[in-house]
Structure formats: C-alpha cells, structure tokens
C-alpha atoms as a PDB file:
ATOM      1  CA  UNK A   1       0.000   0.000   0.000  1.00  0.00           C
ATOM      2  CA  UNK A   2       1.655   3.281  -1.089  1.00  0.00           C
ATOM      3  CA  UNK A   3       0.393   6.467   0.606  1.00  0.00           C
ATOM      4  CA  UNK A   4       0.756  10.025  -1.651  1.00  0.00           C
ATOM      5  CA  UNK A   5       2.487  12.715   0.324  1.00  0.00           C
ATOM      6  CA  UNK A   6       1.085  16.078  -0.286  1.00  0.00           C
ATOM      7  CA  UNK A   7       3.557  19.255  -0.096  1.00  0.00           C
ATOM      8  CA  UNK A   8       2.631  21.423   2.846  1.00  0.00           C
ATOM      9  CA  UNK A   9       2.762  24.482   0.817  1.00  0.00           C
ATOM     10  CA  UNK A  10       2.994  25.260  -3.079  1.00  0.00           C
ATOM     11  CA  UNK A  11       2.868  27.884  -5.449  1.00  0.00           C
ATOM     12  CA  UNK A  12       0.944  28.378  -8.644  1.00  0.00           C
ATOM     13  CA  UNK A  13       3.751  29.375 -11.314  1.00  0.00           C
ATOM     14  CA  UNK A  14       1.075  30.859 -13.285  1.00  0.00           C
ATOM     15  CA  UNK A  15      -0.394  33.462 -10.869  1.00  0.00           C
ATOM     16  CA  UNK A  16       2.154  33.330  -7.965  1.00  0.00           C
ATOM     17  CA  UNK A  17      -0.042  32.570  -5.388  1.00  0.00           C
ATOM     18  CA  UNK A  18       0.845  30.229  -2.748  1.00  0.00           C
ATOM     19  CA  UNK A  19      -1.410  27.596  -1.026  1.00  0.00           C
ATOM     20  CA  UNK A  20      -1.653  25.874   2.426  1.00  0.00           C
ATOM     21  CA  UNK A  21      -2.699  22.458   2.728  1.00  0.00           C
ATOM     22  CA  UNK A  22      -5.450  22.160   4.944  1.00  0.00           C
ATOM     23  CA  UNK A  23      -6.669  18.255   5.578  1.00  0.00           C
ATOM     24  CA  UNK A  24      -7.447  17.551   1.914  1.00  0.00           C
ATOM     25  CA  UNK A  25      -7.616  20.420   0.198  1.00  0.00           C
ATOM     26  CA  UNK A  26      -5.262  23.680  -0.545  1.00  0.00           C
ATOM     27  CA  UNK A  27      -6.388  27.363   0.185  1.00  0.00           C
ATOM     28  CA  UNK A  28      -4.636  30.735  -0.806  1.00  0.00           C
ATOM     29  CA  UNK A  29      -2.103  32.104   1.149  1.00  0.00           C
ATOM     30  CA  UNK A  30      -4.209  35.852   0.951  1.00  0.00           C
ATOM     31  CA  UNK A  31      -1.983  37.620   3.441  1.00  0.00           C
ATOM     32  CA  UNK A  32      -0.298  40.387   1.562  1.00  0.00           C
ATOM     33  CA  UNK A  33       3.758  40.190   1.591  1.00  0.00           C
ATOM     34  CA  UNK A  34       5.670  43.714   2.335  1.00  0.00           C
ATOM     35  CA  UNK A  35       2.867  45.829   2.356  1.00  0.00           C
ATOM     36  CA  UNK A  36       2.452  48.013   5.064  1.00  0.00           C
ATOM     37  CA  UNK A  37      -0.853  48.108   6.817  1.00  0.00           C
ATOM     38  CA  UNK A  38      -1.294  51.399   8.452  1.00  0.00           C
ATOM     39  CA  UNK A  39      -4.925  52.293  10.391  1.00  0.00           C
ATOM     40  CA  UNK A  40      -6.782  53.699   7.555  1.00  0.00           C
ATOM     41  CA  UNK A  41      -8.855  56.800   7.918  1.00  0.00           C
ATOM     42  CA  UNK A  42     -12.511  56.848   7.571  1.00  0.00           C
ATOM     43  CA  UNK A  43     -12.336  57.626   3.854  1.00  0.00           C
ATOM     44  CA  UNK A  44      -9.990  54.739   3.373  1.00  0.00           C
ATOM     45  CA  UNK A  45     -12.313  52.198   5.150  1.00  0.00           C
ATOM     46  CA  UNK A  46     -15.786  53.816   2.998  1.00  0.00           C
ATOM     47  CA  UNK A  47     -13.228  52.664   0.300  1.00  0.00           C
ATOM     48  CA  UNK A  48     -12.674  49.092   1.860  1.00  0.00           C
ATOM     49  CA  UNK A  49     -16.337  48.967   2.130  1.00  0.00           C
ATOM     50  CA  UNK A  50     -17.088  49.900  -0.961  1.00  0.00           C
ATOM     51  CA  UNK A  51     -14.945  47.748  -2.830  1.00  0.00           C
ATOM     52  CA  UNK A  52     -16.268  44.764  -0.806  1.00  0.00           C
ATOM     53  CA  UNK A  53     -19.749  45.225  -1.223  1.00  0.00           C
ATOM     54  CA  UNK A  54     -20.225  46.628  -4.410  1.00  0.00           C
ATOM     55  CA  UNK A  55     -16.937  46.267  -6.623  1.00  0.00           C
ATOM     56  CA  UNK A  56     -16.058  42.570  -5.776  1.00  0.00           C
ATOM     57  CA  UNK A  57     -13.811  41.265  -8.568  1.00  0.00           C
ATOM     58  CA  UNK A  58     -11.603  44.205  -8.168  1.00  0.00           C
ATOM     59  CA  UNK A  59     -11.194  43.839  -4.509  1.00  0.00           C
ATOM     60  CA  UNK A  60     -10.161  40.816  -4.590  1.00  0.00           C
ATOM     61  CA  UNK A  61      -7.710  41.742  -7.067  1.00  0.00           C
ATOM     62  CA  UNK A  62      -6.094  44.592  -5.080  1.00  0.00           C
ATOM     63  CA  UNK A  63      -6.246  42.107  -2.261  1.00  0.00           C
ATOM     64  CA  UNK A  64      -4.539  38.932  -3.778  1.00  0.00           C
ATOM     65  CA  UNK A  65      -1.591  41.504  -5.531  1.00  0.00           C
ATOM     66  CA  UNK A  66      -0.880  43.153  -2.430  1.00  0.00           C
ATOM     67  CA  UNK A  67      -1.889  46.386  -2.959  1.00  0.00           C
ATOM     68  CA  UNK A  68      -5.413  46.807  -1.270  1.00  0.00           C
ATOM     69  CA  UNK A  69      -3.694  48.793   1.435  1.00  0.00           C
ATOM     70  CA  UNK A  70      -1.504  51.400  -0.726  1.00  0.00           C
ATOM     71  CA  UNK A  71      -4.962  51.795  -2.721  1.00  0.00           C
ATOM     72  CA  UNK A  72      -6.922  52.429   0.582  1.00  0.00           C
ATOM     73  CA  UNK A  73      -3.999  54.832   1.840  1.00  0.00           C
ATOM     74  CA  UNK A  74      -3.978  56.805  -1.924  1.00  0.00           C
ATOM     75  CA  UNK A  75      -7.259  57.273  -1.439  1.00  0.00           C
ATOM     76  CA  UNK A  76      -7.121  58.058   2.396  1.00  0.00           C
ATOM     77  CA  UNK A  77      -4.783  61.231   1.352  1.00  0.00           C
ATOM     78  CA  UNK A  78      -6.210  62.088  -1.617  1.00  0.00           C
ATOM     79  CA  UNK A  79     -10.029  62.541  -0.178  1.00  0.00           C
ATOM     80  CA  UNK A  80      -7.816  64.629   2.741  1.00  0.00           C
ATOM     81  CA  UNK A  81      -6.383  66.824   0.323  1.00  0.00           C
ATOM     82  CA  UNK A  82      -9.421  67.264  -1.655  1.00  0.00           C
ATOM     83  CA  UNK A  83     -11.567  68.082   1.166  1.00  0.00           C
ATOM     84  CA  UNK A  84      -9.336  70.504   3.147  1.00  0.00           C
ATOM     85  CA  UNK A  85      -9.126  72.356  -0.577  1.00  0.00           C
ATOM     86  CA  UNK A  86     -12.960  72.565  -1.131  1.00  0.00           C
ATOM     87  CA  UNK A  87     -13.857  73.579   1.751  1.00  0.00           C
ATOM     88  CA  UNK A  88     -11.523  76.565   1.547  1.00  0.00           C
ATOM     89  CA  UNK A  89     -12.506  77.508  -1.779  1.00  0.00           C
ATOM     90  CA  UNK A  90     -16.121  77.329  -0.382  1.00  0.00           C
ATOM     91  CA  UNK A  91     -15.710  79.514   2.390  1.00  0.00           C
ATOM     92  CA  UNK A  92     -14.096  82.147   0.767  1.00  0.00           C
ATOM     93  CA  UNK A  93     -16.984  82.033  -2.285  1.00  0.00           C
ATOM     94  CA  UNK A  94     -19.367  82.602   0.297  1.00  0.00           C
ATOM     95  CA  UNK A  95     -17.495  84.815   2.129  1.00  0.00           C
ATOM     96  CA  UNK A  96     -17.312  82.919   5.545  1.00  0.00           C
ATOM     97  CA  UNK A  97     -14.595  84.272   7.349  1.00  0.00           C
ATOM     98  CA  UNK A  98     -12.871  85.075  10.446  1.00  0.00           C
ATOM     99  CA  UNK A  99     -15.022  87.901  10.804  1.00  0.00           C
ATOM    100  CA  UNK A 100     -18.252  86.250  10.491  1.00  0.00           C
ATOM    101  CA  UNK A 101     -16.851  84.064  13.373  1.00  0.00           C
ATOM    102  CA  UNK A 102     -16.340  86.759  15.781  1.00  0.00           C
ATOM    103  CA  UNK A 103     -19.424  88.719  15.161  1.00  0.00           C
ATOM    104  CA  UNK A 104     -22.061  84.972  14.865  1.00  0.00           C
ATOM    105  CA  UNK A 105     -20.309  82.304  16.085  1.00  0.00           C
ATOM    106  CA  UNK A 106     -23.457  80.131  15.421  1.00  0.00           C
ATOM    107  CA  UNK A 107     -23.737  81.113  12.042  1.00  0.00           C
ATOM    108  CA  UNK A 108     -20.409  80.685  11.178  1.00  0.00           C
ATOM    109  CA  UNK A 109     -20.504  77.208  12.765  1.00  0.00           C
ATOM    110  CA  UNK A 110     -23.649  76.194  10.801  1.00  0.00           C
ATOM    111  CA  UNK A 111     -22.410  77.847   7.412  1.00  0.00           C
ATOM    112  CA  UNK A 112     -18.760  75.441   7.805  1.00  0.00           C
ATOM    113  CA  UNK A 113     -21.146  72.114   9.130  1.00  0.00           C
ATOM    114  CA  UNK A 114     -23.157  72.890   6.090  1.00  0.00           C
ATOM    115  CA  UNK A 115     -20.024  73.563   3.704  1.00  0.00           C
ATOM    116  CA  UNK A 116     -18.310  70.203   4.939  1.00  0.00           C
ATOM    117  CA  UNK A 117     -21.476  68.135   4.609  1.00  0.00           C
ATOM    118  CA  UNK A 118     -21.372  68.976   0.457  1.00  0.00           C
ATOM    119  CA  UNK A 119     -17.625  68.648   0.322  1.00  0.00           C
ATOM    120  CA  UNK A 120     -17.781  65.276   2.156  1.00  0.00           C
ATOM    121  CA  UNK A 121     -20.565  63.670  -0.556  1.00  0.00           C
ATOM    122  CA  UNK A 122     -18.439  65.581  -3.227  1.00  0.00           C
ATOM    123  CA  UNK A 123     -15.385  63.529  -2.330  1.00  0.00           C
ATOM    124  CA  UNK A 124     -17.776  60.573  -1.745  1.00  0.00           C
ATOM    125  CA  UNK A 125     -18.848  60.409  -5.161  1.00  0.00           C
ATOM    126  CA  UNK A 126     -15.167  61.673  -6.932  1.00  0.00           C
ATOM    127  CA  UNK A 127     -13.119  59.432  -5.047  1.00  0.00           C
ATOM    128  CA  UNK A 128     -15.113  56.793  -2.586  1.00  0.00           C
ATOM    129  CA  UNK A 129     -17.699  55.488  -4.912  1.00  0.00           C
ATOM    130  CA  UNK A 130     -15.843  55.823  -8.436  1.00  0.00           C
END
C-alpha cells in the first residue's frame, strides 16, 4: 500500500499565489507580503467597504496583488487633500470668514457644518464610490 504525500505548501507558477494544505484540500495564502498596513482613515475604510460590497472582482484583485492597502492609503490622502481644498474655496466664495466668526459664532458654525457636509458627498462620489 503506497500512501501520496502532499507538499505542505505550493505555489501556482502561473499566478504566484501560494497555497496551504489544509486536511485535503489547498487554500490561498491571501496575506499580503511587504505591504504596510497602516490604520486607515474613515475615507480609506468607505473605500474598503465599498470595494467589498459593491466592486467585488476588483477587490479581490487589489487584495490577492498586495496592494489593497496602498490603494486604501492613496485614497485616504487624496479625499484629505481634496476636502481641506474645497472647503476653503467654499468659504471664501461665500465669504465665511474670520469675521463672520467673531461677530455669529453660530452662524459661522452652521455655514462650515453645512459647507463640509457637500464637500464630504463631493469627495464621496469623486473618489469613494468611483
């Protein structure tokens, strides 16, 4: 009676992913190699959520090639940047400014709540949801 050893672990020379061997079977190795995996922001992890839920095939495609996390951080900086520039330019085009703040502190606070609200589904729809 001859028994066939399986290897532990292999790779698949076409794609480069390695497997496990679990009892019977092999599963991918889907822990990313060298990539760093900072905390990601809350535009990062819409992003995450995004791609999981509603963008599948290229999730897992950024996951397998180990570069879900620089993706998530891109995005992460670039919703940052975008967002601290629009609501500037916003402010100034409606003329929200230091003085308003002294003179109707309320106001001013509702005007900037109401200017980041638009600039936050702005970026949401450039950036989150593209």
């Amino acid at each position: 009676m001859q028994m066939n050893t399986l290897q532990q672990h292999i790779v698949d020379d076409n794609t480069g992913i390695s497997y496990t061997l679990s009892g019977e079977q092999y599963y991918p190795n889907l822990v990313s190699q060298g990539e760093e995996h900072n905390s990601i922001g809350i535009f990062g992890q819409e992003r995450l959520n995004y791609l999981k839920h509603h963008r599948r095939l290229l999730y897992i495609n950024l996951l397998t090639s180990g570069k879900l996390y620089s993706h998530l951080n891109e995005i992460e900086e670039s919703a940052i940047d975008q967002t601290e520039l629009l609501v500037k330019q916003f402010a100034e085009r409606e003329d929200i400014t230091e003085k308003l703040k002294i003179r109707d502190p309320m106001l001013w606070v509702q005007k900037m709540n109401n200017i980041r609200n638009r600039v936050r589904e702005i970026v949401r729809d450039s950036l989150i949801y593209a």
